[in-house]
Protein backbone atom coordinates (compact mmCIF):
# COMPACT_ATOMS: atom_id res chain seq x y z
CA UNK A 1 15.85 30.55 -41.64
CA UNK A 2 12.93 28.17 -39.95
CA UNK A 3 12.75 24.83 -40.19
CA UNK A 4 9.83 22.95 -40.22
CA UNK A 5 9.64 20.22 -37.55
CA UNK A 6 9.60 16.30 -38.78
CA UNK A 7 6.71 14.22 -38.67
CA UNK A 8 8.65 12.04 -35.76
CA UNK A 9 9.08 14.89 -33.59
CA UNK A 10 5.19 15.76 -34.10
CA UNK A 11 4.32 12.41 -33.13
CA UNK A 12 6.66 12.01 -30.67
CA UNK A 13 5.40 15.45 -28.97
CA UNK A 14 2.12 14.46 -28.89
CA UNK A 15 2.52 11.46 -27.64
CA UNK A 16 4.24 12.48 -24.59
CA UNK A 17 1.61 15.46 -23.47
CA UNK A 18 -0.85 12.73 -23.90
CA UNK A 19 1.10 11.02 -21.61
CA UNK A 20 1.45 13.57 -19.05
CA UNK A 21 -1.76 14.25 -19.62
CA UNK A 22 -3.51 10.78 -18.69
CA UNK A 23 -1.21 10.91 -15.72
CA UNK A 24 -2.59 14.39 -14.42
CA UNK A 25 -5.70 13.19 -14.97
CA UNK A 26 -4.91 9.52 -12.82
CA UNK A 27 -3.59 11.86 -10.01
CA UNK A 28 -6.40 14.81 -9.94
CA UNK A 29 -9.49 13.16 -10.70
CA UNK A 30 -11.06 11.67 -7.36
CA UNK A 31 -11.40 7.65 -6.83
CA UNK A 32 -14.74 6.16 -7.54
CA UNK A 33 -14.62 3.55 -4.80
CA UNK A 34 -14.45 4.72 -1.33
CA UNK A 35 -12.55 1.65 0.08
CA UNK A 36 -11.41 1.43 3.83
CA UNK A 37 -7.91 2.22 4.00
CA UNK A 38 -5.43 1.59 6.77
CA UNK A 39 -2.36 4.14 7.28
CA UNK A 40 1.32 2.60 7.34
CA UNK A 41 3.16 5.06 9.46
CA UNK A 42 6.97 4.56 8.88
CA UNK A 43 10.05 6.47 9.88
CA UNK A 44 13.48 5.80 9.04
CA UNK A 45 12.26 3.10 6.74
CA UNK A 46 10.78 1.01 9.71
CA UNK A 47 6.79 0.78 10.58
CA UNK A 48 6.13 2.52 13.48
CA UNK A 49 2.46 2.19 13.72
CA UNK A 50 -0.74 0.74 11.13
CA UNK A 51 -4.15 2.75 11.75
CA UNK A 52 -6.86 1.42 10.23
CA UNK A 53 -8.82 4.53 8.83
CA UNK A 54 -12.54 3.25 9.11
CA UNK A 55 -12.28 2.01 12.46
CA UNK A 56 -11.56 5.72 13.82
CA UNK A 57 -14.55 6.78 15.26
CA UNK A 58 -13.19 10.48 16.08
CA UNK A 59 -10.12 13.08 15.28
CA UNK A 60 -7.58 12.26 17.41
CA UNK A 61 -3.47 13.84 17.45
CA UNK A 62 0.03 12.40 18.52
CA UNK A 63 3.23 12.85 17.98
CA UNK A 64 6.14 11.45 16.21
CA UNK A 65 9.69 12.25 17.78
CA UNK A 66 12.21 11.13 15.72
CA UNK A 67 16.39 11.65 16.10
CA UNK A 68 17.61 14.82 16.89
CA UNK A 69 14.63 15.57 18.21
CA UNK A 70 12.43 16.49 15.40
CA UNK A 71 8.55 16.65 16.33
CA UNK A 72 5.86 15.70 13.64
CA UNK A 73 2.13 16.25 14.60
CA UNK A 74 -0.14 13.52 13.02
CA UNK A 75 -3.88 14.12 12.92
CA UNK A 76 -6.57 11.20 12.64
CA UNK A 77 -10.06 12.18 11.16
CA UNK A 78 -12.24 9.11 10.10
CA UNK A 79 -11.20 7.87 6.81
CA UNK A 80 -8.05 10.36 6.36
CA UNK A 81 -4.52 11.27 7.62
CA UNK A 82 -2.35 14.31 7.91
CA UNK A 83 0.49 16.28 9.14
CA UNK A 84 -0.69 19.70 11.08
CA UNK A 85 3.01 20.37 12.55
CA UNK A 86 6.49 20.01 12.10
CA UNK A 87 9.20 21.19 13.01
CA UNK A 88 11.13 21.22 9.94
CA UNK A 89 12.04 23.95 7.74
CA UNK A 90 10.16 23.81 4.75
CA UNK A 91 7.22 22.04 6.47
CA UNK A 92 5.92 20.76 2.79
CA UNK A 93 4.43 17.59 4.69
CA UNK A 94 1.98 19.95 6.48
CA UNK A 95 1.00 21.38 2.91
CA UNK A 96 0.71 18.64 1.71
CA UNK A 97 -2.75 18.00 3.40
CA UNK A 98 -4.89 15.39 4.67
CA UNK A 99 -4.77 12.00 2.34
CA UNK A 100 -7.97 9.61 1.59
CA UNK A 101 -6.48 7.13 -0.77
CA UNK A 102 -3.08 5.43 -1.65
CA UNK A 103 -2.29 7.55 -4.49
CA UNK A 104 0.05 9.79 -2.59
CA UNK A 105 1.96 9.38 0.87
CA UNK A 106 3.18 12.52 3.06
CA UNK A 107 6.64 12.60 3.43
CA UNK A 108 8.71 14.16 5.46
CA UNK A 109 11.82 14.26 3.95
CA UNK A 110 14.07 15.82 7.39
CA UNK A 111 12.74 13.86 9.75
CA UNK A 112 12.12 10.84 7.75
CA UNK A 113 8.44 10.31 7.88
CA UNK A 114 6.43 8.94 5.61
CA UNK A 115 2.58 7.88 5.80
CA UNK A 116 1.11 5.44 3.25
CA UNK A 117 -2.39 4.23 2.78
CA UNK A 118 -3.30 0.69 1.88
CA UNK A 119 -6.40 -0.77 0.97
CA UNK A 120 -7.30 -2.68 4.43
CA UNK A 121 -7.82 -5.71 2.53
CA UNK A 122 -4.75 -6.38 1.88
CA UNK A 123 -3.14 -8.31 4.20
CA UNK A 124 -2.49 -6.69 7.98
CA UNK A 125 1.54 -6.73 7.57
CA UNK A 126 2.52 -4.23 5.46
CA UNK A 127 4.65 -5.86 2.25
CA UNK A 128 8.69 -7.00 2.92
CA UNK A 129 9.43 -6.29 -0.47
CA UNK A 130 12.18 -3.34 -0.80
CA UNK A 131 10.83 -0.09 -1.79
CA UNK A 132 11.42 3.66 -2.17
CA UNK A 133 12.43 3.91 1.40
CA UNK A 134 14.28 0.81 1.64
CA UNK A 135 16.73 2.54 -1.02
């Protein structure tokens, strides 16, 4: 025996793919304005380092050395950021490709990396409020 679904549940089902839908498209579709950006480099929930993106004139590397001595390899092109090594196991933060806007930050879970991008207007210290890492 079927039973046909309720008007709520119809509404309620549409309502949440266009939801998911509007966020897909917020994440996938590319930013209009190409604003300077600077890159917040924290691990262990302290900044390590601020790069400011449109001031790099060429791709440069260094490394991140964290406890136990986990390595991260960050790589500086003008205007983006990215991991091209690590030394962890699943190595997702090296998938996870170079970044050109704040949408998304590289994390690296193990060794407790993250890299964030900021619109270099804002102001040069990086907010006090707490946040995911913080937590």
């Amino acid at each position: 025996m079927k039973t046909k679904p309720t008007k709520n549940a119809v509404i309620i089902t549409a309502f949440l793919l266009l939801a998911a839908l509007a966020s897909l498209l917020f994440l996938l579709l590319p930013v209009a304005e190409d604003a300077p950006y600077t890159a917040d480099i924290y691990q262990n929930g302290e900044l390590l380092m601020s790069i400011p993106l449109q001031e790099t004139a060429e791709t440069y590397s260094f490394t991140v050395e964290g406890e136990n001595h986990c390595v991260n390899v960050v790589q500086v092109c003008p205007g983006s950021i990215g991991i091209v090594s690590a030394d962890c196991p699943d190595k997702l933060c090296v998938g996870q490709g170079f970044i050109r806007d704040s949408r998304l930050p590289i994390t690296c879970l193990p060794n407790r990396l993250v890299i964030q991008l900021r619109p270099s207007s804002d102001s040069e210290a990086p907010s006090d409020l707490p946040d995911a890492i913080t937590y």
